[in-house]
PDB file of N, CA and C in Angstrom:
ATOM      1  N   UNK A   1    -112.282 -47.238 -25.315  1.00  0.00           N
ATOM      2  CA  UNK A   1    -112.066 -45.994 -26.043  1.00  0.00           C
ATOM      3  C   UNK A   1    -110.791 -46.134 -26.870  1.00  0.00           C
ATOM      4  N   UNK A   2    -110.989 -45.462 -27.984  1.00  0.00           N
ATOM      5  CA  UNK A   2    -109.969 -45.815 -29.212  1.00  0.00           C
ATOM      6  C   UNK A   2    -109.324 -44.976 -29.225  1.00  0.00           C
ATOM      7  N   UNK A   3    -107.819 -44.462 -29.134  1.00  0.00           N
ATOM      8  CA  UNK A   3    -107.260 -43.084 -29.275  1.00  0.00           C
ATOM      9  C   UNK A   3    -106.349 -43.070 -30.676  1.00  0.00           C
ATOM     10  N   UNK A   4    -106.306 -42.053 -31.159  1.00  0.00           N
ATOM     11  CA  UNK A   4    -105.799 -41.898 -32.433  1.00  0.00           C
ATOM     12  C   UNK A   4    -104.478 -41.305 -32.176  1.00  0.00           C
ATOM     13  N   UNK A   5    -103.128 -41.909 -32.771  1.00  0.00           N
ATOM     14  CA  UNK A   5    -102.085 -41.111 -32.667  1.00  0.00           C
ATOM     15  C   UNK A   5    -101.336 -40.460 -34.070  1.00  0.00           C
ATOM     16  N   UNK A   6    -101.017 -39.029 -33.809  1.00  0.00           N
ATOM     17  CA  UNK A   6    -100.721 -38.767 -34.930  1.00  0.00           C
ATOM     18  C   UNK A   6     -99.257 -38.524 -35.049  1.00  0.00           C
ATOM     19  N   UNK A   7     -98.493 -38.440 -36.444  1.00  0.00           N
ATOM     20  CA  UNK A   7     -97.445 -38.020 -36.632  1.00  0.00           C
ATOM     21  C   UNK A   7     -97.169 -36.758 -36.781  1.00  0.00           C
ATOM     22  N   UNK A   8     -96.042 -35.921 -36.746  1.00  0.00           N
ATOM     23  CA  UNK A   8     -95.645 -34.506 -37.447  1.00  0.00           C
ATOM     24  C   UNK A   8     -94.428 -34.724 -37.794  1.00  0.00           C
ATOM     25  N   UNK A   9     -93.879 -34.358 -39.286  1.00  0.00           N
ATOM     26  CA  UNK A   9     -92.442 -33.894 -39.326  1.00  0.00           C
ATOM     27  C   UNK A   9     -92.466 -32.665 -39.492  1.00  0.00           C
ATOM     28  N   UNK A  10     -90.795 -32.709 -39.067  1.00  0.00           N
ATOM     29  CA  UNK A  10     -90.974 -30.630 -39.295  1.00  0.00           C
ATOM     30  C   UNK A  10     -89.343 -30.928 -40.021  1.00  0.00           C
ATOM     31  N   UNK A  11     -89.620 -30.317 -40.947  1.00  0.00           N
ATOM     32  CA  UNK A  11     -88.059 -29.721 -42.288  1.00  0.00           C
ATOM     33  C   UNK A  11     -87.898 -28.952 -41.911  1.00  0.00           C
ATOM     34  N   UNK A  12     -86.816 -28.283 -42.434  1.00  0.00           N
ATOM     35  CA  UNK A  12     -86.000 -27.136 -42.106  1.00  0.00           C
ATOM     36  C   UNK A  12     -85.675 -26.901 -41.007  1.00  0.00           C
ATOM     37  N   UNK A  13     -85.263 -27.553 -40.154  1.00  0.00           N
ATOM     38  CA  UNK A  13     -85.088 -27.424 -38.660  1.00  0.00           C
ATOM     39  C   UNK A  13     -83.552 -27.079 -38.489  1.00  0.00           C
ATOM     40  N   UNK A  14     -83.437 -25.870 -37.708  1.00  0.00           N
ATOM     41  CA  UNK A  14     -82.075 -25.233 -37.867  1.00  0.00           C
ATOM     42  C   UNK A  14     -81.296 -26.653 -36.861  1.00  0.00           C
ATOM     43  N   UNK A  15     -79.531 -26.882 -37.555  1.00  0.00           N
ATOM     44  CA  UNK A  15     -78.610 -27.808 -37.105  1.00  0.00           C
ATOM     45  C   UNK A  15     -78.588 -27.784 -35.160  1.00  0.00           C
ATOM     46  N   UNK A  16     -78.097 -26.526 -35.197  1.00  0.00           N
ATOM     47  CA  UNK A  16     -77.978 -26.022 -33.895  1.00  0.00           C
ATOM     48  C   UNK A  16     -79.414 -26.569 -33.002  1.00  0.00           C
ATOM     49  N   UNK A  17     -80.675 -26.292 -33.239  1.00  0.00           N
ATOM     50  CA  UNK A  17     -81.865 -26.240 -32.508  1.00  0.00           C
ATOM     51  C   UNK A  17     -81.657 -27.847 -32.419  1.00  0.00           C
ATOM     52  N   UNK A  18     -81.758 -28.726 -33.172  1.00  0.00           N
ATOM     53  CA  UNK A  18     -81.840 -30.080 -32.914  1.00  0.00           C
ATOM     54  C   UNK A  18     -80.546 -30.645 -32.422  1.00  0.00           C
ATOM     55  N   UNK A  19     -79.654 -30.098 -32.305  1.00  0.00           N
ATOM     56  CA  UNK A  19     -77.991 -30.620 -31.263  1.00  0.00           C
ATOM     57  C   UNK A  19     -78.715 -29.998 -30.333  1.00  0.00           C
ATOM     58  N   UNK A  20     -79.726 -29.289 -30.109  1.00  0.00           N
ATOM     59  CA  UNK A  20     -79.970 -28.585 -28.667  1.00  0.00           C
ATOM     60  C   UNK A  20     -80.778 -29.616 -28.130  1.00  0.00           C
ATOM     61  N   UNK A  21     -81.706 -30.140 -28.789  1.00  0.00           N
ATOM     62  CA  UNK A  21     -82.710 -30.588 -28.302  1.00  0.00           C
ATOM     63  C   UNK A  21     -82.059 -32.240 -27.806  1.00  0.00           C
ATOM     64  N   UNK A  22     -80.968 -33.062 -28.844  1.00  0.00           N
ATOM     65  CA  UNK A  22     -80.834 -34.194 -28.764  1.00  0.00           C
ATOM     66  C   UNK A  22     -80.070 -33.868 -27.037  1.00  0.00           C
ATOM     67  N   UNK A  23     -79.289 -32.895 -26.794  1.00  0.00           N
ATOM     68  CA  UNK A  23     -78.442 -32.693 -25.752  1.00  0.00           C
ATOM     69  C   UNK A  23     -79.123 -32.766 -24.579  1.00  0.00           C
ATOM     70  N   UNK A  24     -80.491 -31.574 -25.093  1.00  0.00           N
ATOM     71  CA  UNK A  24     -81.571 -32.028 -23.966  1.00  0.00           C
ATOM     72  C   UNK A  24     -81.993 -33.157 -23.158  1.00  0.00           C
ATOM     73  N   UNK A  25     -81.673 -33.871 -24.447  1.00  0.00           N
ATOM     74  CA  UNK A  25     -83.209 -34.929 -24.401  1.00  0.00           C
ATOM     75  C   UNK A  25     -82.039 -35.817 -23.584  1.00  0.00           C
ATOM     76  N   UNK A  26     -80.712 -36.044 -24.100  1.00  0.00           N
ATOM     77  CA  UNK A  26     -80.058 -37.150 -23.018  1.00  0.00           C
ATOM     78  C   UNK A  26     -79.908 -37.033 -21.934  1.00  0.00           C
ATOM     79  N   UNK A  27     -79.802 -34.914 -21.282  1.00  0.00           N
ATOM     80  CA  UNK A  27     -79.683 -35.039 -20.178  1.00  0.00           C
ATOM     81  C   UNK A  27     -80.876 -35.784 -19.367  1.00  0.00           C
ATOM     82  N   UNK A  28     -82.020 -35.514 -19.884  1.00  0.00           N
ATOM     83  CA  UNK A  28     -83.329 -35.873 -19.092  1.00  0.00           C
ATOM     84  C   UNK A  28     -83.227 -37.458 -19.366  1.00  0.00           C
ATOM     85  N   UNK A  29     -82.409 -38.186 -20.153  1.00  0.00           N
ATOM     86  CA  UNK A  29     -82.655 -39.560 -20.300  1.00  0.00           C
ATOM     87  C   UNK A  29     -83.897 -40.128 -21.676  1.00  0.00           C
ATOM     88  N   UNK A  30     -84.388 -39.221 -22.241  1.00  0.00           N
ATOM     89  CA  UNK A  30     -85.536 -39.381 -23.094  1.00  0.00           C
ATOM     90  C   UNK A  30     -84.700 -39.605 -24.616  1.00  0.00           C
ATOM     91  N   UNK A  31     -85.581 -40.331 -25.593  1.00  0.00           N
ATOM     92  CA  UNK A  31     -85.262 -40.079 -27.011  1.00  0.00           C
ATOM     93  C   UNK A  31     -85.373 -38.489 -26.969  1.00  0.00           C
ATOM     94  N   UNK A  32     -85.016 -38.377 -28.620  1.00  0.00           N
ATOM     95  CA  UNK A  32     -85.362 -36.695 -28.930  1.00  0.00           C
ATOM     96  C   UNK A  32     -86.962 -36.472 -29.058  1.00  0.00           C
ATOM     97  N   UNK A  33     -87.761 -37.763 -30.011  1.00  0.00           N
ATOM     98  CA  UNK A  33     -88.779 -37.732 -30.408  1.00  0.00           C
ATOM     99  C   UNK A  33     -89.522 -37.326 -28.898  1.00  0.00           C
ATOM    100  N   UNK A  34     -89.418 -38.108 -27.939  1.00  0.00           N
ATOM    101  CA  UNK A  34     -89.932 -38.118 -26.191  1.00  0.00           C
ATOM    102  C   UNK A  34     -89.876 -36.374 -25.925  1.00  0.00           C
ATOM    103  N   UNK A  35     -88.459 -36.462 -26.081  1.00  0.00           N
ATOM    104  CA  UNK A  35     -88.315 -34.444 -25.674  1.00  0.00           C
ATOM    105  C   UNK A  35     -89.259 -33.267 -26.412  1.00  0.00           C
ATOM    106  N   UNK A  36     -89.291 -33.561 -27.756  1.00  0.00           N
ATOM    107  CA  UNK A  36     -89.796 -32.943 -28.574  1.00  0.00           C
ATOM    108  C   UNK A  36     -91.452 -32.838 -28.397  1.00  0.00           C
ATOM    109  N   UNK A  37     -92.380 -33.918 -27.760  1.00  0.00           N
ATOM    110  CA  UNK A  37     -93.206 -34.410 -27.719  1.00  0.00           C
ATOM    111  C   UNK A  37     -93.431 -33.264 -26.219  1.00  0.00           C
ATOM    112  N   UNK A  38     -92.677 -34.068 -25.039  1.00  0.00           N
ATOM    113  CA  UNK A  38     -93.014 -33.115 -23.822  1.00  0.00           C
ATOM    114  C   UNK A  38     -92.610 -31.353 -24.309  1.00  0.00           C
ATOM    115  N   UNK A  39     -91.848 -31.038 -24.764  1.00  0.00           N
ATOM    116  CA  UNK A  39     -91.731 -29.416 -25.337  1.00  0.00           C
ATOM    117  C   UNK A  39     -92.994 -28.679 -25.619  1.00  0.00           C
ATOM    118  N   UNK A  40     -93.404 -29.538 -26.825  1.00  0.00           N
ATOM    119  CA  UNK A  40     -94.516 -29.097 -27.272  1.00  0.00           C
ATOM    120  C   UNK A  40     -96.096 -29.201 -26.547  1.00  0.00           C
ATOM    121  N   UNK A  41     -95.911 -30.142 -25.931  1.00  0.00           N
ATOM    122  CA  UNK A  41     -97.739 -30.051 -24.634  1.00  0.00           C
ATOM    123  C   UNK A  41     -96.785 -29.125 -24.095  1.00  0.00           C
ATOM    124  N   UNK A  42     -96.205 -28.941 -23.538  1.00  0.00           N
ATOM    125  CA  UNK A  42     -95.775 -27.570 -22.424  1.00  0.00           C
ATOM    126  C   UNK A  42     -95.922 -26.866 -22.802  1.00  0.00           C
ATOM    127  N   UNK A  43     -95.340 -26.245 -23.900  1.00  0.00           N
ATOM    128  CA  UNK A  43     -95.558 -25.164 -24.414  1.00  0.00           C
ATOM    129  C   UNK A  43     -97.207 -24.616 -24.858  1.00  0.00           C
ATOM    130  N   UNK A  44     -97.654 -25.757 -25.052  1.00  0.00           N
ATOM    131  CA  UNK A  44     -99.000 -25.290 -25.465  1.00  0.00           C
ATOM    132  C   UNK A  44    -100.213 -25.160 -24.372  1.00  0.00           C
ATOM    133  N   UNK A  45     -99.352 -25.987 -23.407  1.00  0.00           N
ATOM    134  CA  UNK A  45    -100.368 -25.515 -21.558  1.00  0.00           C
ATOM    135  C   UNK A  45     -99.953 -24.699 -21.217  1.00  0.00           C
ATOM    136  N   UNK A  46     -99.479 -23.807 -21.709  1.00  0.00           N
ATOM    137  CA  UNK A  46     -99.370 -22.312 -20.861  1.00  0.00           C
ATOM    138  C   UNK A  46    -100.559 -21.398 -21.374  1.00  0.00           C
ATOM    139  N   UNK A  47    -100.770 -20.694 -19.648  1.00  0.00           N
ATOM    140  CA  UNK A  47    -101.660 -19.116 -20.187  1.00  0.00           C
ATOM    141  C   UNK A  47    -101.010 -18.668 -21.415  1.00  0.00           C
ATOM    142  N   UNK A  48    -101.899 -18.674 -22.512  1.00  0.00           N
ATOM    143  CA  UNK A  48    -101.792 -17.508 -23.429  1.00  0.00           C
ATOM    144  C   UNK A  48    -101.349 -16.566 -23.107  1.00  0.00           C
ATOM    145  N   UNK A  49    -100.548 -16.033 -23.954  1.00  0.00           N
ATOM    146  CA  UNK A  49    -100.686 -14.608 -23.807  1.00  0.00           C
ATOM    147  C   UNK A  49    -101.543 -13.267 -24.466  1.00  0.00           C
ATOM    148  N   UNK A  50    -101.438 -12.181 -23.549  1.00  0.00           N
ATOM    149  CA  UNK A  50    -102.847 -11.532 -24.299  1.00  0.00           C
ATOM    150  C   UNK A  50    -101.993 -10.226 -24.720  1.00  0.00           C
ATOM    151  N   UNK A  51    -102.732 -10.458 -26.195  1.00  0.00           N
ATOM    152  CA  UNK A  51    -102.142  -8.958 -27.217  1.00  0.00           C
ATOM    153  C   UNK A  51    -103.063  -8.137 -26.921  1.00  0.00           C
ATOM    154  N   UNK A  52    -101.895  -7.009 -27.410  1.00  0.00           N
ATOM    155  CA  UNK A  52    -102.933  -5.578 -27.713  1.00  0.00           C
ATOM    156  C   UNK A  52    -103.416  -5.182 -26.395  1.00  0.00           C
ATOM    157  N   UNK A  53    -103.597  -5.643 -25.069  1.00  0.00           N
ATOM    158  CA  UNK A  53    -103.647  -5.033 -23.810  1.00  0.00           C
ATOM    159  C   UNK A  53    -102.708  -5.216 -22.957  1.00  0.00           C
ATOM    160  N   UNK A  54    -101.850  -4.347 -22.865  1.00  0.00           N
ATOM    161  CA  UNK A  54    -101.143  -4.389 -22.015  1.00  0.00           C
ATOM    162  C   UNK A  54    -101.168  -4.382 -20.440  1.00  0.00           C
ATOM    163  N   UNK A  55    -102.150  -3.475 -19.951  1.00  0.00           N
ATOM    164  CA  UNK A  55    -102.897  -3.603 -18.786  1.00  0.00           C
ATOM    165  C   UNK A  55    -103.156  -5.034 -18.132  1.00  0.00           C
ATOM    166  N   UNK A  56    -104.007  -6.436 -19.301  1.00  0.00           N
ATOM    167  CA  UNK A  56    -104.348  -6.959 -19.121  1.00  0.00           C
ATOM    168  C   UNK A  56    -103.068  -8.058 -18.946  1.00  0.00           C
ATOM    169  N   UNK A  57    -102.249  -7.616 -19.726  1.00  0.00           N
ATOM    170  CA  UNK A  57    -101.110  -8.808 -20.065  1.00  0.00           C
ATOM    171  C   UNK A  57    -100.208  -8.119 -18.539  1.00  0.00           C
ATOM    172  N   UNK A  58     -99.971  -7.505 -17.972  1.00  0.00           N
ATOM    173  CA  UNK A  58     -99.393  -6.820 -15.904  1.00  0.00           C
ATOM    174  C   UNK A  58    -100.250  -7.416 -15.584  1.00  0.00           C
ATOM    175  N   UNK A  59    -101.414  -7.738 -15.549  1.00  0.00           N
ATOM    176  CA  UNK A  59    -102.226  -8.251 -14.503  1.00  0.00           C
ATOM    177  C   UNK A  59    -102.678  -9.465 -14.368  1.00  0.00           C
ATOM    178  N   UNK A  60    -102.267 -10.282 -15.771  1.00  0.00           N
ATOM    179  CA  UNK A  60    -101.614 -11.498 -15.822  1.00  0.00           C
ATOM    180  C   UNK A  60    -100.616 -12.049 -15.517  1.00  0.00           C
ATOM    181  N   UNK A  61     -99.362 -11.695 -14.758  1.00  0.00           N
ATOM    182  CA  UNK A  61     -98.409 -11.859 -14.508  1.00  0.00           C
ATOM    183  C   UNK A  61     -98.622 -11.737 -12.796  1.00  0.00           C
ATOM    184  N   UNK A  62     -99.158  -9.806 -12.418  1.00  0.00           N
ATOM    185  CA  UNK A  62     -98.687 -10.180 -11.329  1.00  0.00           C
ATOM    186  C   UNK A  62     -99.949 -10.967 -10.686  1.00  0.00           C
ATOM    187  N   UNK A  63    -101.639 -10.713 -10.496  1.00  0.00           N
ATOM    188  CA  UNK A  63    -102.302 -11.119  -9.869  1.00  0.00           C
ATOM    189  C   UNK A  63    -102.164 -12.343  -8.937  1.00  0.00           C
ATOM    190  N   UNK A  64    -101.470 -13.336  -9.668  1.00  0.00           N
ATOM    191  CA  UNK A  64    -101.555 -14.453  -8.932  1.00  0.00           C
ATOM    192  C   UNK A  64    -100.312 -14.470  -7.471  1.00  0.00           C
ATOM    193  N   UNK A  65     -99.426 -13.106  -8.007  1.00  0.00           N
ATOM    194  CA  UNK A  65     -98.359 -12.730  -7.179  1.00  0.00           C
ATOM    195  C   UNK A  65     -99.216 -12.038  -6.363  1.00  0.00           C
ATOM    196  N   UNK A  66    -100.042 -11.406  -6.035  1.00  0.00           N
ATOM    197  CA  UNK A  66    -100.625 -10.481  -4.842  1.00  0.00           C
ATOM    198  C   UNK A  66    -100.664  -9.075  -5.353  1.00  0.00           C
ATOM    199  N   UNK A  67    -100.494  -9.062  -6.825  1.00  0.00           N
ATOM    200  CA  UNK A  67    -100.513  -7.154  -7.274  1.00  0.00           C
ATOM    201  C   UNK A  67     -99.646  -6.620  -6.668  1.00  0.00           C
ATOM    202  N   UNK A  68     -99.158  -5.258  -7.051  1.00  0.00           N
ATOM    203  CA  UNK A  68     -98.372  -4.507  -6.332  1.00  0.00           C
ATOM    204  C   UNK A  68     -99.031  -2.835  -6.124  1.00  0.00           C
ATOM    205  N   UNK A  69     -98.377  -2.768  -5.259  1.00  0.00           N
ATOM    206  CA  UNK A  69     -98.787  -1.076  -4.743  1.00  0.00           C
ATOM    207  C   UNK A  69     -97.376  -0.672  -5.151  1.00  0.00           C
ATOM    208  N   UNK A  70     -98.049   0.629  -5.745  1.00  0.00           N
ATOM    209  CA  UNK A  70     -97.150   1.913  -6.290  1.00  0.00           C
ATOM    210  C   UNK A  70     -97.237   3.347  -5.403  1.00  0.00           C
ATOM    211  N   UNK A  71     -96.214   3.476  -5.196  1.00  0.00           N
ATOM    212  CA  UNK A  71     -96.359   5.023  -4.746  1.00  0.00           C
ATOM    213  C   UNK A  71     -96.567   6.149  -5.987  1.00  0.00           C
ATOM    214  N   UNK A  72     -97.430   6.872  -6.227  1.00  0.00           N
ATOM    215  CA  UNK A  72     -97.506   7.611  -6.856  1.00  0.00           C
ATOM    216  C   UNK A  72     -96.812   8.747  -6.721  1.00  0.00           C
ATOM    217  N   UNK A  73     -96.569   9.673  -7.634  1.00  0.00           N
ATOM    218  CA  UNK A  73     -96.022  11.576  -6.707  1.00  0.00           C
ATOM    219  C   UNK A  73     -97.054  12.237  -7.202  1.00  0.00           C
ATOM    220  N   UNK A  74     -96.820  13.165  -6.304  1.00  0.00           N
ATOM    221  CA  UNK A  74     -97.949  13.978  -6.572  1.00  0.00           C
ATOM    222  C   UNK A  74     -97.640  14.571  -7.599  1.00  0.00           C
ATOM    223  N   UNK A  75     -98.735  15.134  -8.342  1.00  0.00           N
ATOM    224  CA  UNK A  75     -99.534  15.726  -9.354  1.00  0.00           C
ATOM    225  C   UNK A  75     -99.570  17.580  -9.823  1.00  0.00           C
ATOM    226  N   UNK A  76     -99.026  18.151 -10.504  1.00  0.00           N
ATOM    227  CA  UNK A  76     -99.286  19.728 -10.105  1.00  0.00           C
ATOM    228  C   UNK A  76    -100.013  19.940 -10.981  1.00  0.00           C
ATOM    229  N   UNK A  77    -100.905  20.812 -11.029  1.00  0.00           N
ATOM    230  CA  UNK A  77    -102.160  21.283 -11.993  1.00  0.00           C
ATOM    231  C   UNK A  77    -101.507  21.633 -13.176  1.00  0.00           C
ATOM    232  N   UNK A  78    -100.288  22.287 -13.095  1.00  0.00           N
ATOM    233  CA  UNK A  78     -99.329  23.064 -14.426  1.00  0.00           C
ATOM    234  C   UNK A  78     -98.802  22.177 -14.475  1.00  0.00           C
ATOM    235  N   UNK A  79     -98.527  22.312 -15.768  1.00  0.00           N
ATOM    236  CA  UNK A  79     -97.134  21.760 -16.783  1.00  0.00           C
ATOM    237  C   UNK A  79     -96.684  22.708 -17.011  1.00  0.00           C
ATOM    238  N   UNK A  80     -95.269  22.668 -16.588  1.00  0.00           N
ATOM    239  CA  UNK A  80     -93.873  23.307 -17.325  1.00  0.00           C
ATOM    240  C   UNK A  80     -93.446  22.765 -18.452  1.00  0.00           C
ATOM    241  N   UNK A  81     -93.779  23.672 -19.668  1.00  0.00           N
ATOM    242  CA  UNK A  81     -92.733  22.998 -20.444  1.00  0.00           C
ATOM    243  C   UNK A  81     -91.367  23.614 -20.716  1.00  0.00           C
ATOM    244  N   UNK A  82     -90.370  22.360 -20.438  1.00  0.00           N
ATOM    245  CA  UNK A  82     -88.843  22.938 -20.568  1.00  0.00           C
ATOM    246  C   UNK A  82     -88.365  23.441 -21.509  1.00  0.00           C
ATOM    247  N   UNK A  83     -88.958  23.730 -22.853  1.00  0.00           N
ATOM    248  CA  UNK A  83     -88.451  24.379 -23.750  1.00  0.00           C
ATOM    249  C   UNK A  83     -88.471  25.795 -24.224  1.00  0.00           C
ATOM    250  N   UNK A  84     -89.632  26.143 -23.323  1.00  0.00           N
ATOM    251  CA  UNK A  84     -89.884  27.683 -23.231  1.00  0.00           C
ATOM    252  C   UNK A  84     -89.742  28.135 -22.187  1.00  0.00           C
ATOM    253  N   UNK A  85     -89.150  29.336 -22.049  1.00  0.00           N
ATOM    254  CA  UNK A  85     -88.789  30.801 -21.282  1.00  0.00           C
ATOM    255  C   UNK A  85     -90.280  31.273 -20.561  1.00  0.00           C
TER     256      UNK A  85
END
């Protein structure tokens, strides 16, 4: 099996972000290119995240934690509103 490897450059790369990354990359012992390389599969093996539901995006987080129980308070049939007498 034949695997194809590809290149990317990326311009405009803020000064700071790449002193971050080279700093990185020596603590771990890697080139930058090596760091830059593991960053990016990581970043891209993560659960998605899910827009526009929020419901769904709590229950992505905690489920795998065991969910949580809420105490609710109770409920009164009326509303007061505080601005009127």
């Amino acid at each position: 099996m034949r695997f194809c490897v590809a290149s990317l450059t990326i311009r405009k790369l803020d000064d700071r972000l790449k002193r971050r990354l080279r700093l990185q990359a020596a603590r771990h012992g890697r080139s930058m290119e090596e760091e830059a390389r593991l960053l990016l599969a990581s970043g891209l093996d993560r659960t998605p995240r899910v827009v526009g539901n929020v419901a769904a995006a709590i229950a992505t987080i905690m489920d795998p934690l065991g969910g949580v129980e809420l105490d609710l308070p109770m409920r009164s049939s009326v509303r007061i509103n505080p601005w009127c007498d």
